[in-house]
N, C-alpha and C. Protein backbone atom coordinates (compact mmCIF):
# COMPACT_ATOMS: atom_id res chain seq x y z
N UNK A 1 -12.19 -4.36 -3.14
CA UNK A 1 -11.40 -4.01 -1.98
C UNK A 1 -9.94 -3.84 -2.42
N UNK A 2 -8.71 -2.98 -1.46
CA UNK A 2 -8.03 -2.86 -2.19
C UNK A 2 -6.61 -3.28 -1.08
N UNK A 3 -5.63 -4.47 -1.40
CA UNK A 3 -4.61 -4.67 -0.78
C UNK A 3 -3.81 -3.79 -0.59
N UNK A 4 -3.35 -3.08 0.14
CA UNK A 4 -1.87 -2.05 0.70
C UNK A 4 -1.24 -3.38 1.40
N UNK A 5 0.29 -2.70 1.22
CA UNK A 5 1.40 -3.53 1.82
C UNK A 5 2.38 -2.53 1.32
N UNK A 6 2.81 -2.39 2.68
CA UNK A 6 3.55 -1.69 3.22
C UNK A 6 4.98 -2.09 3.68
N UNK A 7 6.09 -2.17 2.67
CA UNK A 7 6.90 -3.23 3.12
C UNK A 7 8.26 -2.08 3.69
N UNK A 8 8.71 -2.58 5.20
CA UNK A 8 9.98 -1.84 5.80
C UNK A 8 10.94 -2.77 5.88
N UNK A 9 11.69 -2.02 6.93
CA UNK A 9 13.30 -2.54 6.63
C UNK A 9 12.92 -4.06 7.98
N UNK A 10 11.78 -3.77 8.91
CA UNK A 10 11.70 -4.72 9.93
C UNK A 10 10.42 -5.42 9.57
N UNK A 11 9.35 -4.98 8.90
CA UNK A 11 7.96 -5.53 8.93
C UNK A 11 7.24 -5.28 8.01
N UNK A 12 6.74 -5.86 7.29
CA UNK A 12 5.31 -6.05 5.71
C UNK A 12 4.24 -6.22 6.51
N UNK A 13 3.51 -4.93 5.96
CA UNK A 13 2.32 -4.76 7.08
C UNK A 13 1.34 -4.95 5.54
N UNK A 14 0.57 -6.11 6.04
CA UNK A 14 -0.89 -5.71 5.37
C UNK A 14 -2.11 -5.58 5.29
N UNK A 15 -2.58 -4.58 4.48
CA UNK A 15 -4.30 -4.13 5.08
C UNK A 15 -4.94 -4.45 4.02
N UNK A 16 -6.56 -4.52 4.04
CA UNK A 16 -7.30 -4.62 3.50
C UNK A 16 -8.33 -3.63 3.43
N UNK A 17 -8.50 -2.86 2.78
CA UNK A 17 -9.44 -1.43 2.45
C UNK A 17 -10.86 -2.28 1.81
N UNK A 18 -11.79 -1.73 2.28
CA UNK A 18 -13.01 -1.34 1.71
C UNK A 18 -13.82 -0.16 1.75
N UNK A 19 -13.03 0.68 0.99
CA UNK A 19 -13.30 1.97 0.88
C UNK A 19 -12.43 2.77 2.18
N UNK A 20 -12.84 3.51 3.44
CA UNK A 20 -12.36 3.87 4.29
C UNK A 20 -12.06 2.83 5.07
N UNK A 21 -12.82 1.64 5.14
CA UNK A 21 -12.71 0.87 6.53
C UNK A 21 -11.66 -0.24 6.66
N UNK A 22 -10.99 -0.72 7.20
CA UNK A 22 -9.91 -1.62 7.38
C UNK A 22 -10.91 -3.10 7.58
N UNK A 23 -10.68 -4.05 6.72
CA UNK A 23 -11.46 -5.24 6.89
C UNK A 23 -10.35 -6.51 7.17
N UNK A 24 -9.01 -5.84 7.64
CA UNK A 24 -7.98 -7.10 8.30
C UNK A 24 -6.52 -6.39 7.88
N UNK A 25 -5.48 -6.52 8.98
CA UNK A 25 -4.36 -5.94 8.93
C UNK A 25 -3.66 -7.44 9.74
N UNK A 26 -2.56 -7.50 8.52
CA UNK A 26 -1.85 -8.35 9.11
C UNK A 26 -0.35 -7.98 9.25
N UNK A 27 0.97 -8.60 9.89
CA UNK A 27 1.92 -8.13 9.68
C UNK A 27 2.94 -9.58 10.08
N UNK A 28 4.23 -9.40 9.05
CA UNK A 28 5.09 -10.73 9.35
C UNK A 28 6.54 -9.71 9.06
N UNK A 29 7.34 -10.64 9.22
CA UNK A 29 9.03 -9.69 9.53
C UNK A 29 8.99 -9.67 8.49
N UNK A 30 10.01 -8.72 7.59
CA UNK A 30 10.39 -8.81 6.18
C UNK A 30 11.75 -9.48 6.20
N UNK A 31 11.79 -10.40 5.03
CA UNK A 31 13.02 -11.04 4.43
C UNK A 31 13.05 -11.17 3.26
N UNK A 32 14.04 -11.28 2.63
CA UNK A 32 13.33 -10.85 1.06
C UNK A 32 13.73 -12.70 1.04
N UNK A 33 14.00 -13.32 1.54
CA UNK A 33 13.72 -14.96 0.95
C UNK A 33 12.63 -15.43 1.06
N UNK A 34 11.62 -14.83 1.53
CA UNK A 34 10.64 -15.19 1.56
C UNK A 34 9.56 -15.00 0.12
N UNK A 35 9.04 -16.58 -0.22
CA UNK A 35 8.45 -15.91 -1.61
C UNK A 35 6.54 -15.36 -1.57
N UNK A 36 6.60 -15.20 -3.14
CA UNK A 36 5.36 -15.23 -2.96
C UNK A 36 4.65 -16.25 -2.18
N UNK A 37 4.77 -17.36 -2.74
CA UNK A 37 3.81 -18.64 -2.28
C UNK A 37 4.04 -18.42 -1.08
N UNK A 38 4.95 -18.58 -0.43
CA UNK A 38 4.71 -18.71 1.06
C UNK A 38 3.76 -17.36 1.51
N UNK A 39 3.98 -16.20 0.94
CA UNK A 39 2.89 -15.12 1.65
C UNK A 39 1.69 -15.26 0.96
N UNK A 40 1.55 -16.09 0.22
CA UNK A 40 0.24 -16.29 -0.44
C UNK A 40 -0.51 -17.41 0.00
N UNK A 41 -0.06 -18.42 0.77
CA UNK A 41 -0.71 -19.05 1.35
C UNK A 41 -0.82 -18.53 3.19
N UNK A 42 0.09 -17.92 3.41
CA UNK A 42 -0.12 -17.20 4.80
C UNK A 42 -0.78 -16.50 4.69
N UNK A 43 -1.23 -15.53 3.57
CA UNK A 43 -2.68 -14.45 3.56
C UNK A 43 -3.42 -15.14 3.31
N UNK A 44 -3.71 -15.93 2.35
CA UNK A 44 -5.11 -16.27 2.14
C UNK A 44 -5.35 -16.94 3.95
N UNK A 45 -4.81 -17.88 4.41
CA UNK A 45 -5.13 -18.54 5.50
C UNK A 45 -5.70 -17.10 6.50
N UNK A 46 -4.89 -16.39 6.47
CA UNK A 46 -5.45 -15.05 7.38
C UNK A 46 -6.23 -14.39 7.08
N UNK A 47 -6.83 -14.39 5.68
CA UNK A 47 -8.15 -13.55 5.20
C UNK A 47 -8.99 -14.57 5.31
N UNK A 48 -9.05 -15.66 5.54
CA UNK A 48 -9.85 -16.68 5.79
C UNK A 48 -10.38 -16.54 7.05
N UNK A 49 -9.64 -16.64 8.22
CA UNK A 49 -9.62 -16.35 9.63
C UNK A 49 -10.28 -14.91 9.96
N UNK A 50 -10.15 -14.32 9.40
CA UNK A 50 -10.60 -12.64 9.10
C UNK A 50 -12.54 -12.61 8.21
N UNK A 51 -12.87 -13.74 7.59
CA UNK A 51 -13.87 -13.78 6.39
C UNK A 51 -13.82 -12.28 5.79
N UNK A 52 -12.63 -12.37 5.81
CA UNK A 52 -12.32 -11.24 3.86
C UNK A 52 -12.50 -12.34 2.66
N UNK A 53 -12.86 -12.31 1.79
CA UNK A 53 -12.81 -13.26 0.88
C UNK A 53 -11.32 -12.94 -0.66
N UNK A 54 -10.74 -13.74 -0.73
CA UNK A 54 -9.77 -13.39 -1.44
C UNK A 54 -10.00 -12.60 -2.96
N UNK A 55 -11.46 -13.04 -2.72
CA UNK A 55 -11.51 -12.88 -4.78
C UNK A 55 -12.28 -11.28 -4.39
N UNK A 56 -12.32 -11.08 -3.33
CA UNK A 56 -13.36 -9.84 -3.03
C UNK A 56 -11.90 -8.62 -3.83
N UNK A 57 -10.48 -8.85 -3.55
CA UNK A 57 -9.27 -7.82 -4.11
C UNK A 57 -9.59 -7.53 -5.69
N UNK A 58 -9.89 -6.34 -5.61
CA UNK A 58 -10.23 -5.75 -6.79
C UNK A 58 -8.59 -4.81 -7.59
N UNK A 59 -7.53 -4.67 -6.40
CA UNK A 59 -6.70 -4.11 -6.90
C UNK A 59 -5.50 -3.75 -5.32
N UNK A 60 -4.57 -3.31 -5.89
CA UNK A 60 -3.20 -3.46 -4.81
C UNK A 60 -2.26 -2.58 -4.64
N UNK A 61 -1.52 -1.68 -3.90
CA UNK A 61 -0.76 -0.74 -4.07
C UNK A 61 0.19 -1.75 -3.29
N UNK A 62 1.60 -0.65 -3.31
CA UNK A 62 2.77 -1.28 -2.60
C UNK A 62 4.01 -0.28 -2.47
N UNK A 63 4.32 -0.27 -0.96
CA UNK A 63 5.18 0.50 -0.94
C UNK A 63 6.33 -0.31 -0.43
N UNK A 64 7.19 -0.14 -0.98
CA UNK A 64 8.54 -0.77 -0.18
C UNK A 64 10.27 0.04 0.01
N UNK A 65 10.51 -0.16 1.05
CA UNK A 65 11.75 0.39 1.06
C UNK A 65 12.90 -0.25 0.92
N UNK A 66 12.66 -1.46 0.86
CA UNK A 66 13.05 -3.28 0.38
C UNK A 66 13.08 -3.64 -0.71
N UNK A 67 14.33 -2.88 -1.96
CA UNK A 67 13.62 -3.57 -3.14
C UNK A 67 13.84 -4.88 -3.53
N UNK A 68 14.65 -5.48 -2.85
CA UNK A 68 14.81 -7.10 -3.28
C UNK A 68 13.74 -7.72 -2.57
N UNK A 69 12.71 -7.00 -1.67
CA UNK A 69 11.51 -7.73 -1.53
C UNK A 69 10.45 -7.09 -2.65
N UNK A 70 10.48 -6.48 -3.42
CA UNK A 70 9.46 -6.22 -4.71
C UNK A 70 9.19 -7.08 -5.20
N UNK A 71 10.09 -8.38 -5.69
CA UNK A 71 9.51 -8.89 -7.08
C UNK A 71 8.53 -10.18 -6.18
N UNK A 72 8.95 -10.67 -5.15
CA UNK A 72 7.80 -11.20 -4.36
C UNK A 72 6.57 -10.76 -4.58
N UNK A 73 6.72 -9.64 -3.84
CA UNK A 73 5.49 -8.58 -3.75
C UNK A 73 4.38 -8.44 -4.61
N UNK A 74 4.84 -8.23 -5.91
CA UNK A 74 3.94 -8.15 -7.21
C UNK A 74 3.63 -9.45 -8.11
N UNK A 75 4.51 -10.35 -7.55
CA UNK A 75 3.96 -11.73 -7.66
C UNK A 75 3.32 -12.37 -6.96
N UNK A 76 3.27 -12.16 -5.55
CA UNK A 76 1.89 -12.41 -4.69
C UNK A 76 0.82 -12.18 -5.23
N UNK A 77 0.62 -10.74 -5.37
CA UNK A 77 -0.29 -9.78 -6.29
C UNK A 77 -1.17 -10.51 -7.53
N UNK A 78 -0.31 -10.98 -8.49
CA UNK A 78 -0.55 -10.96 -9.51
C UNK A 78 -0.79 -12.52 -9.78
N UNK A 79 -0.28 -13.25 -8.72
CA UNK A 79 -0.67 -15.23 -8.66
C UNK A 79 -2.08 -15.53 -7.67
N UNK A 80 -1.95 -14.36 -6.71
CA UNK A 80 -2.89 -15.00 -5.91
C UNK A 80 -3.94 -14.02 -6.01
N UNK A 81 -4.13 -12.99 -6.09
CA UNK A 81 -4.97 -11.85 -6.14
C UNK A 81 -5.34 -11.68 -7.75
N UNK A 82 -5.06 -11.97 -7.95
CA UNK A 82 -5.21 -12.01 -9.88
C UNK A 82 -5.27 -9.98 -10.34
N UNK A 83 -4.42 -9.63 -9.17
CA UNK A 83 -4.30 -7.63 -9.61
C UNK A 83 -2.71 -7.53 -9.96
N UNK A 84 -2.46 -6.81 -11.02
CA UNK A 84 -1.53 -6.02 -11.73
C UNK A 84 -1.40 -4.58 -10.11
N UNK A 85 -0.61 -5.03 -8.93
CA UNK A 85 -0.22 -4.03 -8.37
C UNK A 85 -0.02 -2.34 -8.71
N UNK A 86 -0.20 -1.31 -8.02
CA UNK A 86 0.72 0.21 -8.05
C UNK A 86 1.42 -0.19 -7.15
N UNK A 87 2.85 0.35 -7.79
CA UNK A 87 3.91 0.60 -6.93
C UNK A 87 4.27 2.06 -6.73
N UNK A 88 4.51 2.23 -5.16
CA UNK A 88 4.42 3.79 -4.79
C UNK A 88 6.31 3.96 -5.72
N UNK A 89 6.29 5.22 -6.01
CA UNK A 89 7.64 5.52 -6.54
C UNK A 89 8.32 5.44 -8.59
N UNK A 90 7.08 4.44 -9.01
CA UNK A 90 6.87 4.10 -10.54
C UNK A 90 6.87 5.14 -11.12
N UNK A 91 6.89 5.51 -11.65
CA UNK A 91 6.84 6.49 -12.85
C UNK A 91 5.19 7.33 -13.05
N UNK A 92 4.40 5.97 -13.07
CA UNK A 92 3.13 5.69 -13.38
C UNK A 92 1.90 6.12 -12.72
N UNK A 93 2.62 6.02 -11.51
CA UNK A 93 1.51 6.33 -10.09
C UNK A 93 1.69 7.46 -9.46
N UNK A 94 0.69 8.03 -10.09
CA UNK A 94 0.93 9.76 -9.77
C UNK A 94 0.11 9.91 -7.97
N UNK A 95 1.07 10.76 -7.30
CA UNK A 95 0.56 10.63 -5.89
C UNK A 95 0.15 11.96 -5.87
N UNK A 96 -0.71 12.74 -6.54
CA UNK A 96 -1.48 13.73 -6.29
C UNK A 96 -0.71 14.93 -5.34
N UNK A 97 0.56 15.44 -5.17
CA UNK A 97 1.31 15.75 -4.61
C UNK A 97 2.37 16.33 -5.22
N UNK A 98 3.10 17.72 -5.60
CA UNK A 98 3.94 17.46 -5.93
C UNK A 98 5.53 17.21 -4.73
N UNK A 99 6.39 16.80 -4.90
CA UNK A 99 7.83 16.19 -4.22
C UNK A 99 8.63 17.50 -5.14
N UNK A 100 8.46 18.27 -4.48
CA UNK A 100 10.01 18.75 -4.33
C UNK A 100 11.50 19.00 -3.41
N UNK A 101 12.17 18.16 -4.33
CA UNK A 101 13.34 17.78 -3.32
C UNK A 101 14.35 18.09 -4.38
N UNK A 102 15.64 17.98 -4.18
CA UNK A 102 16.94 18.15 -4.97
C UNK A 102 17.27 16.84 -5.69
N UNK A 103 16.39 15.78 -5.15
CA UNK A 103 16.85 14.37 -5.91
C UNK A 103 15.33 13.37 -5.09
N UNK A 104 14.27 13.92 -5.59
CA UNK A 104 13.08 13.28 -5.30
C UNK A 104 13.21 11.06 -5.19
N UNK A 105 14.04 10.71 -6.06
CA UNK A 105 14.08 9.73 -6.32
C UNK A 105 15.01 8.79 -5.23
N UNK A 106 15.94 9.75 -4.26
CA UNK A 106 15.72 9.22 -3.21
C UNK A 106 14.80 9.17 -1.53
N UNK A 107 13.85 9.82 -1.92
CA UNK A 107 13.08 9.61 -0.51
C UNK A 107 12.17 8.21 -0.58
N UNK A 108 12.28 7.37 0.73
CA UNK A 108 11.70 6.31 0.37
C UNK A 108 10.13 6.18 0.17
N UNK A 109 9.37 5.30 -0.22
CA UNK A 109 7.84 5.08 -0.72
C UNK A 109 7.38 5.78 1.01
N UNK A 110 8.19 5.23 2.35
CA UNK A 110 7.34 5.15 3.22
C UNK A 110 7.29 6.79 3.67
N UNK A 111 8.11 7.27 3.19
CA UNK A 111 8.00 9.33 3.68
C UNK A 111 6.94 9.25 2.77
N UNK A 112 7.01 8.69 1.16
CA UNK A 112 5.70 9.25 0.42
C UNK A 112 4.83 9.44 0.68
N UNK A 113 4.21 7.81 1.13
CA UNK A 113 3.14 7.77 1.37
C UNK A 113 2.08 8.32 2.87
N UNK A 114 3.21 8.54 3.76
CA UNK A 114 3.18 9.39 4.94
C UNK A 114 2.97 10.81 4.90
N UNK A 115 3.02 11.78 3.70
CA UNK A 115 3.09 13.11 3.22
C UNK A 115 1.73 12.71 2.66
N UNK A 116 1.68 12.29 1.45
CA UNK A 116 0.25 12.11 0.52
C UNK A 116 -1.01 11.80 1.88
N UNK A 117 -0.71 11.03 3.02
CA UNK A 117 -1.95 10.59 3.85
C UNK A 117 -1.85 12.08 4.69
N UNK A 118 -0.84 12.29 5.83
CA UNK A 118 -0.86 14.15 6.25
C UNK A 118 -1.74 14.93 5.53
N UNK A 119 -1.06 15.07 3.85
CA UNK A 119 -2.00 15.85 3.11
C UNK A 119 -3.42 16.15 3.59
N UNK A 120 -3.96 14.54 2.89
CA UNK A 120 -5.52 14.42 2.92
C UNK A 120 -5.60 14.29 4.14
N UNK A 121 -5.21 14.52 5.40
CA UNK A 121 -5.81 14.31 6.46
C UNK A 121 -5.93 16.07 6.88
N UNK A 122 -5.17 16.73 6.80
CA UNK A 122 -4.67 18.23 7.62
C UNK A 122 -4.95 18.93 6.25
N UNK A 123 -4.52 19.17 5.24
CA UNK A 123 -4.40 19.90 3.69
C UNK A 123 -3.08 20.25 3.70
N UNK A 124 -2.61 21.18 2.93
CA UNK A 124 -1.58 22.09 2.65
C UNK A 124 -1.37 22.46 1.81
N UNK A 125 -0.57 23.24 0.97
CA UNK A 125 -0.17 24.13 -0.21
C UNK A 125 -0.51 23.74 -0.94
């Protein structure tokens, strides 16, 4: 199954994919003082409540427009989920799409990933 988290300027939304289907969406305010541990024991308690099973996370994307909430983020990831995160915007993580803009590197993860889903939902060029 695969963690998304979706982090904005008001709310870290997170889902749980199994394949197409949503198997638990949770959401808490964003602050970037907030650490891993604390969202790592607030998810697991909510995938518990949910019977997602934690070890069922096979892998994790992450978008944020928050970067002083990143290094949380991928340490949640990587302490409690035992997954090496994608981060939308890396170098690494090709979004099947090309971005052409005059300075691609500022549009945030959340237009990205809002264009890449449009895409596959409608098509285009």
């Amino acid at each position: 199954m695969l963690l998304a988290i979706d982090a904005g300027n008001t709310n870290i939304v997170f889902a749980v994919f199994d394949g197409d289907t949503i198997k638990g969406q949770w959401r808490c305010s964003t602050t970037t003082e907030r650490t891993a541990d604390e969202l790592g024991v607030w998810l697991h308690h909510l995938f518990t409540l949910s019977d997602v099973p934690v070890d069922a996370i096979s892998g994790a994307i992450i978008a944020t427009v928050v970067p002083a909430a990143e290094f949380s983020l991928k340490t949640l990831c990587r302490r409690y989920f035992n997954v090496d995160p994608m981060v939308v915007g890396d170098p690494d993580v090709k979004l099947d799409m090309n971005i052409i803009m005059d300075r691609p590197s500022e549009v945030g993860a959340d237009r990205l990933v809002n264009a890449v889903a449009a895409h596959k939902l409608f098509g285009g060029p």
